[in-house]
C-alpha atoms as a PDB file:
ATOM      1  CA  UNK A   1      82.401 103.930 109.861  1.00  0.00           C
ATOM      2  CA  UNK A   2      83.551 100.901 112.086  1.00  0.00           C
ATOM      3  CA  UNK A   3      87.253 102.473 112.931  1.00  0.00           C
ATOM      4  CA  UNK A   4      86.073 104.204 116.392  1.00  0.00           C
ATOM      5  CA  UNK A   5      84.069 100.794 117.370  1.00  0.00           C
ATOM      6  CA  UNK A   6      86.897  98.472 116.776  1.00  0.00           C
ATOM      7  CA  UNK A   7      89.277 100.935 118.047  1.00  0.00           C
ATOM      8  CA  UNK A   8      90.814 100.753 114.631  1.00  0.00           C
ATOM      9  CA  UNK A   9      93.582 103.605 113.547  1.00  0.00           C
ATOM     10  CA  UNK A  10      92.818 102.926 110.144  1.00  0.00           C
ATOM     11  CA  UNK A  11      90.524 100.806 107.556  1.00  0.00           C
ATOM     12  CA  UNK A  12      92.319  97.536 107.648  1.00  0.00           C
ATOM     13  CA  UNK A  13      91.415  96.551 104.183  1.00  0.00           C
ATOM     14  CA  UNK A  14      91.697  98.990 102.341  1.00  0.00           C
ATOM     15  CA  UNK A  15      92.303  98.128  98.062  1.00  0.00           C
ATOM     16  CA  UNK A  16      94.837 100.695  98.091  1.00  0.00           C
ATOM     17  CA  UNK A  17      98.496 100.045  96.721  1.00  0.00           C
ATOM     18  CA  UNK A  18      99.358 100.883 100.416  1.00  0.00           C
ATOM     19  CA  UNK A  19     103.089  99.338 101.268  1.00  0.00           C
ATOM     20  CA  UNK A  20     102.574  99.019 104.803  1.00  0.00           C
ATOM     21  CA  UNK A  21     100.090  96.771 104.415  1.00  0.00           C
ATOM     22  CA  UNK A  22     102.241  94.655 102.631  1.00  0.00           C
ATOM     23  CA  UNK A  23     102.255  90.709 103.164  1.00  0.00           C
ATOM     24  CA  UNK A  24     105.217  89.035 102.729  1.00  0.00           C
ATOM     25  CA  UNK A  25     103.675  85.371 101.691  1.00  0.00           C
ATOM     26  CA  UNK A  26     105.686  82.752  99.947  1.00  0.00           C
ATOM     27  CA  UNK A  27     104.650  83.810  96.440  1.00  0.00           C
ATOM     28  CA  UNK A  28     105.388  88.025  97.265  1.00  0.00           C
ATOM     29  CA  UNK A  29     108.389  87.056  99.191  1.00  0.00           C
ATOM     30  CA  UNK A  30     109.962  85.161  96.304  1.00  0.00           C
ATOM     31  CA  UNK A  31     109.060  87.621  93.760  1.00  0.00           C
ATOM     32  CA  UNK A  32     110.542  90.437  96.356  1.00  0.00           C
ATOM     33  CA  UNK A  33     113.631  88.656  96.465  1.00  0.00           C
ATOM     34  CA  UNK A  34     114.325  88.559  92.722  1.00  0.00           C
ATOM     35  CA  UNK A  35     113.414  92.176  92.401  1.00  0.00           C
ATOM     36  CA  UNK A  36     116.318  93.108  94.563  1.00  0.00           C
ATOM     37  CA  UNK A  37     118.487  90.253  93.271  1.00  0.00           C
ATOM     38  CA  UNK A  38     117.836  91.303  89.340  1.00  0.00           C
ATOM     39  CA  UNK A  39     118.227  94.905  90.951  1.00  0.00           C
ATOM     40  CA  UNK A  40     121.946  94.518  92.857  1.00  0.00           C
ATOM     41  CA  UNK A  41     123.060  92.371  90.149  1.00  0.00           C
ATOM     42  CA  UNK A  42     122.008  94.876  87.390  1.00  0.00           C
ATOM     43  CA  UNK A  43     120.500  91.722  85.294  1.00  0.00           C
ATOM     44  CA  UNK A  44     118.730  94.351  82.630  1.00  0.00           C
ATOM     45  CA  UNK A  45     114.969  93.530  82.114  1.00  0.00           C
ATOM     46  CA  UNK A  46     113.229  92.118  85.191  1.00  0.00           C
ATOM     47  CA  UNK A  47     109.302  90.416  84.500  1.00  0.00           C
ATOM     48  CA  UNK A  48     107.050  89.977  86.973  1.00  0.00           C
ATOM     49  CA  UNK A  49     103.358  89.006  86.231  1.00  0.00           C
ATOM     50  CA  UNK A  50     100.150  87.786  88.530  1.00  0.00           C
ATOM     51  CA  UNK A  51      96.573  87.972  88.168  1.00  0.00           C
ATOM     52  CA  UNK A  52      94.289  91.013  89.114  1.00  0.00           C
ATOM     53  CA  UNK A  53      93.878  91.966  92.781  1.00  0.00           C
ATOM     54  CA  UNK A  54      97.065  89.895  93.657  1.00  0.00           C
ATOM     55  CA  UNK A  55      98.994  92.511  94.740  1.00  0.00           C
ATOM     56  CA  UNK A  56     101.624  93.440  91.949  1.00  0.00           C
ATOM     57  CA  UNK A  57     101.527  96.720  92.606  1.00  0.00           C
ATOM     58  CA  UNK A  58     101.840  96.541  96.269  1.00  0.00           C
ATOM     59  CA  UNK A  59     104.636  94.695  95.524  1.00  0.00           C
ATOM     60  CA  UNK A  60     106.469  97.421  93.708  1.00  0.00           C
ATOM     61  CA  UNK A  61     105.801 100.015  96.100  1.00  0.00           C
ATOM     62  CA  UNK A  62     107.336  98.088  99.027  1.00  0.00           C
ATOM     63  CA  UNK A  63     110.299  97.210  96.731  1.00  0.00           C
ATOM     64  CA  UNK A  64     110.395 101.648  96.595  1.00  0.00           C
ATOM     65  CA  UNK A  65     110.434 101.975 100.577  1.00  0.00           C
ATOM     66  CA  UNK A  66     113.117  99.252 100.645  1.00  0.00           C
ATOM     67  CA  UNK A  67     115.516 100.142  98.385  1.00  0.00           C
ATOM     68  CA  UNK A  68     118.478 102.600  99.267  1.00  0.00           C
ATOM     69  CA  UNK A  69     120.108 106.365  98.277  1.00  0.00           C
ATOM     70  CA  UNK A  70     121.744 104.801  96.315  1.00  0.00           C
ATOM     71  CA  UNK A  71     119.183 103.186  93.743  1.00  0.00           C
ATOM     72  CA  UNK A  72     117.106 105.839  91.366  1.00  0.00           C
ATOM     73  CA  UNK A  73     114.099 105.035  90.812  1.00  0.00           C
ATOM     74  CA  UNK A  74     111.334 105.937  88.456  1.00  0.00           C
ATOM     75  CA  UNK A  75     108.271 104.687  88.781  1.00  0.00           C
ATOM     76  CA  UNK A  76     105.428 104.558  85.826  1.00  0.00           C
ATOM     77  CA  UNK A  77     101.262 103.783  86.628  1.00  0.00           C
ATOM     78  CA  UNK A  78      99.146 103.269  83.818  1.00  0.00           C
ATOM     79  CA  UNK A  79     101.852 103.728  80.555  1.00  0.00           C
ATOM     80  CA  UNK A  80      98.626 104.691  78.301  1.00  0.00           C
ATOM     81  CA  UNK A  81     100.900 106.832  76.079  1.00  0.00           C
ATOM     82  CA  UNK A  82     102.723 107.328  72.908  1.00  0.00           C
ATOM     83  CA  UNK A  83     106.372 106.747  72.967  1.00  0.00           C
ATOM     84  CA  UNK A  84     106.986 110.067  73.104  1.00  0.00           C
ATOM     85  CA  UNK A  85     104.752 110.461  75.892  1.00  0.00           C
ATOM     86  CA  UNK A  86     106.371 107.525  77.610  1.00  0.00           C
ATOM     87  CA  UNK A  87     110.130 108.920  77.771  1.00  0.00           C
ATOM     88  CA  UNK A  88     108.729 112.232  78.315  1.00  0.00           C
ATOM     89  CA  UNK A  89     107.076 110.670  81.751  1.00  0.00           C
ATOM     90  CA  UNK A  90     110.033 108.452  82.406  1.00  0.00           C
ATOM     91  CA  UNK A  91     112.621 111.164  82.425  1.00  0.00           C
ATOM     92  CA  UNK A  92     110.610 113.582  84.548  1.00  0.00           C
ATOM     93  CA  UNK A  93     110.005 110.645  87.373  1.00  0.00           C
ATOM     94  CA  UNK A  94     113.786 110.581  86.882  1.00  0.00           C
ATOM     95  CA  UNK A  95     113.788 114.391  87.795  1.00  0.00           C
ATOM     96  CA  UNK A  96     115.855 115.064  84.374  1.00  0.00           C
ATOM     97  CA  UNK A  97     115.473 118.462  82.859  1.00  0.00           C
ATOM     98  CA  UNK A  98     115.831 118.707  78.828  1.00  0.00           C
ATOM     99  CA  UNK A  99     115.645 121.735  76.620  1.00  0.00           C
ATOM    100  CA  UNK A 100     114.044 119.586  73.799  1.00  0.00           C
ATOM    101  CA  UNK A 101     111.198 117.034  74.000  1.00  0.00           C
ATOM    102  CA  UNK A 102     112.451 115.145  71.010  1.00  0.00           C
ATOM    103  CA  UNK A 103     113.451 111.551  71.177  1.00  0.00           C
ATOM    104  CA  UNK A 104     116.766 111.777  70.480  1.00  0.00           C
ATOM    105  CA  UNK A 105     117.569 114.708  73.211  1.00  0.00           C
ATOM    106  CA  UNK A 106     115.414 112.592  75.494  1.00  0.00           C
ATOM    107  CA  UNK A 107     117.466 109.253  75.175  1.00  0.00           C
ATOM    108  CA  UNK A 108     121.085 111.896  75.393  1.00  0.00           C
ATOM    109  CA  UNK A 109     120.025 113.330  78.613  1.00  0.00           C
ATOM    110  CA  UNK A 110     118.674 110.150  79.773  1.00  0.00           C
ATOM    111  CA  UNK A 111     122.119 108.371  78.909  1.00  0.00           C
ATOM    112  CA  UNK A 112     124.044 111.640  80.481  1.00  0.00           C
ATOM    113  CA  UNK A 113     122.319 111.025  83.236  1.00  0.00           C
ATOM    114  CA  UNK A 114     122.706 106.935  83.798  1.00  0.00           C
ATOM    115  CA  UNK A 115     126.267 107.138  82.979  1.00  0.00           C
ATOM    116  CA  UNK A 116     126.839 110.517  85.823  1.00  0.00           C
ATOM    117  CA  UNK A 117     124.685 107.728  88.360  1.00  0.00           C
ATOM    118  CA  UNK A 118     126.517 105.264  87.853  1.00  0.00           C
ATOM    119  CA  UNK A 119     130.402 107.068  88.139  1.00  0.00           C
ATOM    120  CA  UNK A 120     128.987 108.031  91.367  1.00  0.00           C
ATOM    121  CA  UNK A 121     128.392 103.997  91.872  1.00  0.00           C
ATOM    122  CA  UNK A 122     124.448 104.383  92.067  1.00  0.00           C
ATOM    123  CA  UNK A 123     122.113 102.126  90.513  1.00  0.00           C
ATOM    124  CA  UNK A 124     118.924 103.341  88.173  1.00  0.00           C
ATOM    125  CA  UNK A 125     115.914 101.645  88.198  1.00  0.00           C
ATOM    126  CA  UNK A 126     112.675 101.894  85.891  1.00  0.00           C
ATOM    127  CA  UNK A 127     109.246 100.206  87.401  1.00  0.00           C
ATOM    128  CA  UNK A 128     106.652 100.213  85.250  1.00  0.00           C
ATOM    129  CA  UNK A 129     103.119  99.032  86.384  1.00  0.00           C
ATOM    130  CA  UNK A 130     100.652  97.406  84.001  1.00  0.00           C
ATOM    131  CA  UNK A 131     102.523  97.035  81.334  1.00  0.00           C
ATOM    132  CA  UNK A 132     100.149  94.773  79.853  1.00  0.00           C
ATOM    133  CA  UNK A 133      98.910  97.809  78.126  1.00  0.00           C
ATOM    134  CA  UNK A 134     101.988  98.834  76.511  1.00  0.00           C
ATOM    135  CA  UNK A 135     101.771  98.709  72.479  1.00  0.00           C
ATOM    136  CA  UNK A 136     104.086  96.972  70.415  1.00  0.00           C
ATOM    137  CA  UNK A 137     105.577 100.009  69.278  1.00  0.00           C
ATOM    138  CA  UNK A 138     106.441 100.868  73.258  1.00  0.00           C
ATOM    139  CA  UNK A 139     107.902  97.478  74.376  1.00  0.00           C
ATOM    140  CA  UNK A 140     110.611  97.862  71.593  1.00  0.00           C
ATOM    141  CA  UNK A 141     111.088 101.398  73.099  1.00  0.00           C
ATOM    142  CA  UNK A 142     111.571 100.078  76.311  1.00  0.00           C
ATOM    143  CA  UNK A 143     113.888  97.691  74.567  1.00  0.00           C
ATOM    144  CA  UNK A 144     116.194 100.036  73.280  1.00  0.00           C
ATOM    145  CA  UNK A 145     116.398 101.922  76.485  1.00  0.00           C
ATOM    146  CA  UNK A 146     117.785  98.175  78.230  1.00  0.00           C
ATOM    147  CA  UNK A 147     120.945  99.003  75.244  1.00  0.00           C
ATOM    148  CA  UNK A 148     121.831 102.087  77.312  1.00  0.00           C
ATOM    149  CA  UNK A 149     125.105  99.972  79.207  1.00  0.00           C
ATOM    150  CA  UNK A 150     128.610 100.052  79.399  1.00  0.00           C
ATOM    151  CA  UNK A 151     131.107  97.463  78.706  1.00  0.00           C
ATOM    152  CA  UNK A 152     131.113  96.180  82.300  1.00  0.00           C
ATOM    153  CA  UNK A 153     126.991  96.452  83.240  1.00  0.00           C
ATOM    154  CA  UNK A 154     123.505  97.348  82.298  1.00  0.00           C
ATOM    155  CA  UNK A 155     122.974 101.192  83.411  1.00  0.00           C
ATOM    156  CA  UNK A 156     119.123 101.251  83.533  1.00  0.00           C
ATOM    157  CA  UNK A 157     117.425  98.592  85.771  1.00  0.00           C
ATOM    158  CA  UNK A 158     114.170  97.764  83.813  1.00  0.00           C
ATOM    159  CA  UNK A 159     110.910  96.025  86.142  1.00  0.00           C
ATOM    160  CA  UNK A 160     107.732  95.201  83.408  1.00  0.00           C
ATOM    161  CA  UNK A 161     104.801  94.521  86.003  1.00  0.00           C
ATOM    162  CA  UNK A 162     101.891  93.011  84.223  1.00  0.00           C
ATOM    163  CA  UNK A 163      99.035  90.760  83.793  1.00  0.00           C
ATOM    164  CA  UNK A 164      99.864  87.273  82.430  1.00  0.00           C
ATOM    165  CA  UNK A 165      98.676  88.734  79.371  1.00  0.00           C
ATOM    166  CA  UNK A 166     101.524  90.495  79.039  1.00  0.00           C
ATOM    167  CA  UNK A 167     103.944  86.997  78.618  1.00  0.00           C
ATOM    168  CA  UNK A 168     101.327  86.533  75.501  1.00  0.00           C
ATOM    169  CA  UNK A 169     102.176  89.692  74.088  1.00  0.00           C
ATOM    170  CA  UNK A 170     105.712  89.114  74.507  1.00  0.00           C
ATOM    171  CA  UNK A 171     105.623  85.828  72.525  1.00  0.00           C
ATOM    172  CA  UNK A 172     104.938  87.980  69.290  1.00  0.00           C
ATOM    173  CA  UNK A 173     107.739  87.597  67.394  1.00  0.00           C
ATOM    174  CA  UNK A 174     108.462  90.994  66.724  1.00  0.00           C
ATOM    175  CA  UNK A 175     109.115  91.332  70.618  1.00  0.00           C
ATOM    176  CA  UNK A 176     111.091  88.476  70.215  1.00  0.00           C
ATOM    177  CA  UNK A 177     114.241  90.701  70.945  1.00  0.00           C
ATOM    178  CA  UNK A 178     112.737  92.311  73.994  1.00  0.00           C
ATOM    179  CA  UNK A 179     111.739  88.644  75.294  1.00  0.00           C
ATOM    180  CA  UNK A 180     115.170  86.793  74.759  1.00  0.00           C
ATOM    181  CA  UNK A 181     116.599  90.282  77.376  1.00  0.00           C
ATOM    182  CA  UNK A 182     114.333  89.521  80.374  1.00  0.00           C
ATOM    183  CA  UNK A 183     116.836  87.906  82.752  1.00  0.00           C
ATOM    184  CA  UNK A 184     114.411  86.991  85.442  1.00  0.00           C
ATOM    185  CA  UNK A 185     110.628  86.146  85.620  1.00  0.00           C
ATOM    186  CA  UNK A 186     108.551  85.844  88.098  1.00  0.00           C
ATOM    187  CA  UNK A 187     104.968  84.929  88.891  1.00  0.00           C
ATOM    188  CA  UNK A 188     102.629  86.060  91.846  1.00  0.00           C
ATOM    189  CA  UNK A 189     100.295  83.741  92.419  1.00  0.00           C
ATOM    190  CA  UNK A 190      96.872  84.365  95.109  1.00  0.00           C
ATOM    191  CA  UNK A 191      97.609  83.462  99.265  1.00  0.00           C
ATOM    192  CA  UNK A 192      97.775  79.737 100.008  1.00  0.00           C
ATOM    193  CA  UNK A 193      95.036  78.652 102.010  1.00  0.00           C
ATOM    194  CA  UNK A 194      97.195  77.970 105.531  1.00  0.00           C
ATOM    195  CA  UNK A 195      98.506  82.165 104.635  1.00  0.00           C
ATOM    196  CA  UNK A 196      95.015  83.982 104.703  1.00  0.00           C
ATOM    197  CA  UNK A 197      94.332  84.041 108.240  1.00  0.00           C
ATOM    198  CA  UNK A 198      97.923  85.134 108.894  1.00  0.00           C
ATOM    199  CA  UNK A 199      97.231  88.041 106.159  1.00  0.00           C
ATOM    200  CA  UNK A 200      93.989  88.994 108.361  1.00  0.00           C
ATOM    201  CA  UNK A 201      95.796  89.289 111.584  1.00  0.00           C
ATOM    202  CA  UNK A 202      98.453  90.909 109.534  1.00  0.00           C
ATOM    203  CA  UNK A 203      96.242  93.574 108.097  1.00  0.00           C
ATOM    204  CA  UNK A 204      93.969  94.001 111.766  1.00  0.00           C
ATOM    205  CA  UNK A 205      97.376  94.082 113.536  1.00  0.00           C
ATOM    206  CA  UNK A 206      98.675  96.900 110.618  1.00  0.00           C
ATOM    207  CA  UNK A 207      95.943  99.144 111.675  1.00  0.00           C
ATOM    208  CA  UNK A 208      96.056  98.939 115.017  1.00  0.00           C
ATOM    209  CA  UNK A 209      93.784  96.220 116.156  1.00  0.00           C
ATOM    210  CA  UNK A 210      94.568  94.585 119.714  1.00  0.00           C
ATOM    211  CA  UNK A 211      93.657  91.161 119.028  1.00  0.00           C
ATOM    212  CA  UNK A 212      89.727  91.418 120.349  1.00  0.00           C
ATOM    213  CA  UNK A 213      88.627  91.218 116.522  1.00  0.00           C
ATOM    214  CA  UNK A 214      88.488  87.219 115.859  1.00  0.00           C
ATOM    215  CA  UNK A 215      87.816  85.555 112.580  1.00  0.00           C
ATOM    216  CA  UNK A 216      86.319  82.227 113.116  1.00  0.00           C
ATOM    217  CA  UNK A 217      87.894  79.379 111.247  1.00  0.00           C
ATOM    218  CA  UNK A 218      84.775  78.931 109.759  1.00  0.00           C
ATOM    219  CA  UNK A 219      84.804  82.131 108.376  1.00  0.00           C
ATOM    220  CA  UNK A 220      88.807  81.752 106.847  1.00  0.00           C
ATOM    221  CA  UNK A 221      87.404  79.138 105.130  1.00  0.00           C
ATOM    222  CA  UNK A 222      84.575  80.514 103.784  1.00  0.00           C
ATOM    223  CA  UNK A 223      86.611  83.935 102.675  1.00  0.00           C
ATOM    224  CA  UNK A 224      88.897  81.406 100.936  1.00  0.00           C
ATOM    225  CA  UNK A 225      86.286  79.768  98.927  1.00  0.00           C
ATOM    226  CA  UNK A 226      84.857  83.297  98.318  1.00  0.00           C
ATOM    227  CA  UNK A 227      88.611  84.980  96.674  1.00  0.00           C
ATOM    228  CA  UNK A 228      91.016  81.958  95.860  1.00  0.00           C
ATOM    229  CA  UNK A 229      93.109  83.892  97.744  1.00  0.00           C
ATOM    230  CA  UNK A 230      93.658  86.772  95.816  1.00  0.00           C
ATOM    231  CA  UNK A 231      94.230  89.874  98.287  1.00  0.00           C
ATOM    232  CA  UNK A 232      91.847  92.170  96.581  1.00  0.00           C
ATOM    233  CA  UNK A 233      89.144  89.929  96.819  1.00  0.00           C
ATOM    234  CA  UNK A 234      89.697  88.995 100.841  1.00  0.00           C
ATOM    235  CA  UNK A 235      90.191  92.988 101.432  1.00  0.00           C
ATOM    236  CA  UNK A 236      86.610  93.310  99.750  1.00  0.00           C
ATOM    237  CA  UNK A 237      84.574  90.842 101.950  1.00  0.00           C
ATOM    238  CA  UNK A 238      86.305  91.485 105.213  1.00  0.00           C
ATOM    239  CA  UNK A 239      85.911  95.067 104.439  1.00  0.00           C
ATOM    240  CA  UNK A 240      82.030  94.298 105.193  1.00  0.00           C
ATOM    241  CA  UNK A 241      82.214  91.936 107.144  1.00  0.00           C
ATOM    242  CA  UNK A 242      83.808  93.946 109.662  1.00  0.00           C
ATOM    243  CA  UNK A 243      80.865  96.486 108.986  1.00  0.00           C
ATOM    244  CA  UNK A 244      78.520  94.222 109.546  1.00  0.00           C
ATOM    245  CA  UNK A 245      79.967  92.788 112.694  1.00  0.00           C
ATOM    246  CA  UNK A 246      79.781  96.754 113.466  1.00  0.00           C
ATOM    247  CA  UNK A 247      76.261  96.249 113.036  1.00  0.00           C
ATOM    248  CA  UNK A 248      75.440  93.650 114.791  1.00  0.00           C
ATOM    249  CA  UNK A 249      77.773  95.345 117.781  1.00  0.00           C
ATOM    250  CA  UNK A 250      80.298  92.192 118.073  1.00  0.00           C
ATOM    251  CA  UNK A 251      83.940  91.381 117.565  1.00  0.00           C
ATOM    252  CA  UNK A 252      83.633  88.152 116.034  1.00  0.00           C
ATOM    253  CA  UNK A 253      83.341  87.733 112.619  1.00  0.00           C
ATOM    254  CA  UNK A 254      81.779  84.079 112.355  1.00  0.00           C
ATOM    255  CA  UNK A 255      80.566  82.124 108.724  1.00  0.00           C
ATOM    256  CA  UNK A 256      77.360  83.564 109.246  1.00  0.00           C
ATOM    257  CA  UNK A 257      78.629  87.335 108.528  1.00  0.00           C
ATOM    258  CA  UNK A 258      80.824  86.154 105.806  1.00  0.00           C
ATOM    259  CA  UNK A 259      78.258  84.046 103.944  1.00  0.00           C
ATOM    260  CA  UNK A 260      76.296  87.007 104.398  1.00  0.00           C
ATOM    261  CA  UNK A 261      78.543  89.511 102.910  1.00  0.00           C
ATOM    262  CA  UNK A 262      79.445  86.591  99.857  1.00  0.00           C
ATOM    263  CA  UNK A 263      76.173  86.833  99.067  1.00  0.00           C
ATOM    264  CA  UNK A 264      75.983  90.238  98.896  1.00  0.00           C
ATOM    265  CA  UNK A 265      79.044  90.951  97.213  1.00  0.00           C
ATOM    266  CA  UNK A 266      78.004  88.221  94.580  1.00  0.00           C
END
């Protein structure tokens, strides 16, 4: 609605999972890094956990574009299925055809297929997204897929991507197996306060803005005050404030709009 009268390509801030949006702040840029680390060095079970709206899943899809040819990926949204189900959707991410949907033909081809990856020297990597909501029954599934190795090296790269009430759930003690595995955590916390106006100009600059569009600092502040920094929340309020700056036919988006828009929202 505003796109032609800020001479915007596209909605800046959007809540989509879109990874060329993505931020790289001090909290995504360290949990990037161990991604690719845990990835390269084939460390097994990789955890990484944040709070809604900060951008976990964001995250994983830049980690997708970045990675090479050479790294398989599979990549799993919303695992709200049996464990059947859950191989069944892992191996066809993988693009791995089976005559038989059992388990035990499933794990074979899925082995067949690590081991063929790796004698080619690829890597094999398994994201999956909210895995808060994974039973009990499917994190020790999960767990017996991180035994699929050789002598030398893990052949399935394993990424859990969560809520932190999935570092609860792994405390149970009959997960205690699965926990003791994960090789590397890492937490995403929201933007730090000196980061959000960077992520504003990031996001205006993303979709094409020229500069003209200011946020006062006023208005940083009072965004900040609004989300804690958590993306989602900032993507929501500038969202309409940039709508009502539309509105009210001007390019700067000053504390007025923004308390405005709080107040709304709230």
């Amino acid at each position: 609605m505003y796109k032609q009268f800020y001479e915007l390509k596209e909605n800046p801030f959007n809540v989509t999972s879109d990874p060329s949006f993505f931020f790289s702040s001090a909290h995504h840029s360290e949990a990037f890094s161990h991604l690719t680390y845990g990835i390269q060095q084939r460390k097994g079970i990789i955890l990484i956990t944040g709070e809604i709206g900060t951008g976990k899943t964001t995250l994983c899809r830049a980690l997708l574009n970045a990675l090479d040819q050479k790294t398989k990926t599979a990549f799993i949204l919303y695992p709200n299925f049996s464990e059947l189900q859950l191989l069944q959707m892992v191996i066809k991410d993988f693009g791995i055809e089976v005559k038989s949907k059992n388990k035990s033909a499933i794990i074979s081809a899925l082995n067949d297929f690590l081991l063929n990856e790796t004698s080619h020297g690829n890597n094999v990597v398994l994201i999956i997204d909210e895995s808060q909501n994974l039973k009990e029954s499917q994190l020790e599934q999960i767990r017996l897929l991180s035994n699929l190795e050789t002598e030398k090296e893990k052949l399935l790269q394993i990424i859990l991507v969560g809520q932190p009430e999935l570092c609860q759930k792994l405390k149970l003690t009959s997960l205690r197996q699965l926990n003791q595995r994960i090789s590397i955590r890492c937490h995403i916390k929201p933007l730090e306060k000196t980061e959000l106006k960077k992520y504003v100009v990031h996001r205006l600059k993303i979709a094409g803005s020229d500069g003209k569009i200011k946020f006062t600092n006023e208005a940083i502040d009072e965004i900040y005050q609004y989300s804690a920094g958590t993306p989602r929340l900032i993507n929501i309020v500038c969202d309409r404030a940039l709508l009502a700056g539309f509105i009210a036919e001007t390019f700067t988006i000053d504390f007025a709009i923004i308390k405005k828009c709080v107040e709304e929202l709230e």
